[in-house]
C-alpha atoms as a PDB file:
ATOM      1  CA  UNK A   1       0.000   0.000   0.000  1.00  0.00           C
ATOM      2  CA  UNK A   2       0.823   3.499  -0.902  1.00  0.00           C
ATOM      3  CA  UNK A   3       1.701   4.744   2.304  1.00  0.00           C
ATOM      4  CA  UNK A   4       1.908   8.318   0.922  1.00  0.00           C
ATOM      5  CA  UNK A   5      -1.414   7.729  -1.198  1.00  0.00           C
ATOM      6  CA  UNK A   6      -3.900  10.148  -1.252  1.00  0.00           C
ATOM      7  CA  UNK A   7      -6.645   7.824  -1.027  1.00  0.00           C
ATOM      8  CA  UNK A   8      -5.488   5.852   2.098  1.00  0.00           C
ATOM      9  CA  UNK A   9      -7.838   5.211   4.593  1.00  0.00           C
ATOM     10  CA  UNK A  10      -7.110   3.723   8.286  1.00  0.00           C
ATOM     11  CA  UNK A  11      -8.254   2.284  11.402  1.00  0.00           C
ATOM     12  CA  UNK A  12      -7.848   0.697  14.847  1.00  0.00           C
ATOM     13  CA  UNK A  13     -10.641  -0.880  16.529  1.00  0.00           C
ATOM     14  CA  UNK A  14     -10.089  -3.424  19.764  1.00  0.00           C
ATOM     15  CA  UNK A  15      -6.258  -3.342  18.984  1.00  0.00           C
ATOM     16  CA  UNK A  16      -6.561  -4.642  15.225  1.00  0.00           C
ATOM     17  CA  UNK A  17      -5.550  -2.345  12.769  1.00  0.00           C
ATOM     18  CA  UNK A  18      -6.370  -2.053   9.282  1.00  0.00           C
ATOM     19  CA  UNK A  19      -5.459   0.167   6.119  1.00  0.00           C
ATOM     20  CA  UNK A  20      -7.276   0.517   2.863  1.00  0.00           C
ATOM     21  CA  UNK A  21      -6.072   2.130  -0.279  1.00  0.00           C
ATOM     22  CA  UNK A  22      -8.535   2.780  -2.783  1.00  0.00           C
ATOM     23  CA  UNK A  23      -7.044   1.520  -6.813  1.00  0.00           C
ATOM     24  CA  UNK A  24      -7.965   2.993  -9.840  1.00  0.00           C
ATOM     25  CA  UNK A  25      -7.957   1.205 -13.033  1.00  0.00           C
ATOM     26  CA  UNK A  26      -7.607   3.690 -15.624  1.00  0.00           C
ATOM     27  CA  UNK A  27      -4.623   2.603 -17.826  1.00  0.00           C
ATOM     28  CA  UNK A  28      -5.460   1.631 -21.610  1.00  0.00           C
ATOM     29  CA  UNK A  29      -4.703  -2.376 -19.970  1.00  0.00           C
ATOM     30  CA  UNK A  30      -6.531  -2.845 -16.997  1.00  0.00           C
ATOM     31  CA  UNK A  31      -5.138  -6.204 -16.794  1.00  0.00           C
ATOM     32  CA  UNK A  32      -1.746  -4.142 -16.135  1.00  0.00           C
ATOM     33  CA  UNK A  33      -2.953  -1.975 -14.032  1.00  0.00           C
ATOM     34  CA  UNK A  34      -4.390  -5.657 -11.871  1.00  0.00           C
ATOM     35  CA  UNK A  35      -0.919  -7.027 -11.983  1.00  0.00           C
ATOM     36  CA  UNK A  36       0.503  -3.818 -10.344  1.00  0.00           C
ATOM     37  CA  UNK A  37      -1.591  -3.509  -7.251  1.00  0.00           C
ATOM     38  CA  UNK A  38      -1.690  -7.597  -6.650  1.00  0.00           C
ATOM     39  CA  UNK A  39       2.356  -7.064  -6.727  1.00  0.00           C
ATOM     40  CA  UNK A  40       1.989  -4.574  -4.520  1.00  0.00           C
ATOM     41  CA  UNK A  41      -0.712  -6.405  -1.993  1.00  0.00           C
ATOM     42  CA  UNK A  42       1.976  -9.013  -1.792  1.00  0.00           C
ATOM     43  CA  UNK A  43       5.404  -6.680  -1.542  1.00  0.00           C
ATOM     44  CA  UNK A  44       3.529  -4.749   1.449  1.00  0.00           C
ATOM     45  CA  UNK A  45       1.806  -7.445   2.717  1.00  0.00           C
ATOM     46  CA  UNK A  46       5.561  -9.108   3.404  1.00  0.00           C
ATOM     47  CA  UNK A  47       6.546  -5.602   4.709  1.00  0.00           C
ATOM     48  CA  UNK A  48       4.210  -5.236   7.153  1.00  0.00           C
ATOM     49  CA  UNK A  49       4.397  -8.756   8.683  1.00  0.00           C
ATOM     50  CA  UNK A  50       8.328  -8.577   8.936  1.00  0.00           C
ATOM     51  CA  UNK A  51       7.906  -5.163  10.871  1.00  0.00           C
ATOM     52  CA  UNK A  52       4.211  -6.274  12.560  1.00  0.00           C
ATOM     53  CA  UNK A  53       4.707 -10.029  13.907  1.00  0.00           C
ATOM     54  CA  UNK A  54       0.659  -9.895  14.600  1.00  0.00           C
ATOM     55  CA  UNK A  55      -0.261  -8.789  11.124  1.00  0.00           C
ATOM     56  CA  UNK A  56      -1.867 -10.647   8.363  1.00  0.00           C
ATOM     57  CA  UNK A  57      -3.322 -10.089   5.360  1.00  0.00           C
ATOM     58  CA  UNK A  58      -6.924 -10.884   5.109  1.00  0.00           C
END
């Protein structure tokens, strides 16, 4: 996730915390633009549980 994204939203509720980035699609190739943010899903989502030991990607 986009850390710096302007479309980022967040929250903690009951100690779990969650982040949301909102993806646009609007390349000629969507299918590119699909292969981009699944990449980056799983780049951050390794990130965050090397840093966060109680994090997981759901």
């Amino acid at each position: 996730m986009d850390l710096g994204a302007k479309n980022l939203l967040a929250a903690e509720l009951e100690g779990q915390k969650i982040a949301i980035e909102i993806k646009s699609f609007l390349n000629p190739s969507p299918l590119h633009d699909l292969e981009q943010a699944v990449g980056q899903f799983v780049l951050y989502s390794k990130l965050l549980a090397q840093q966060e030991r109680h994090w997981t990607a759901n």
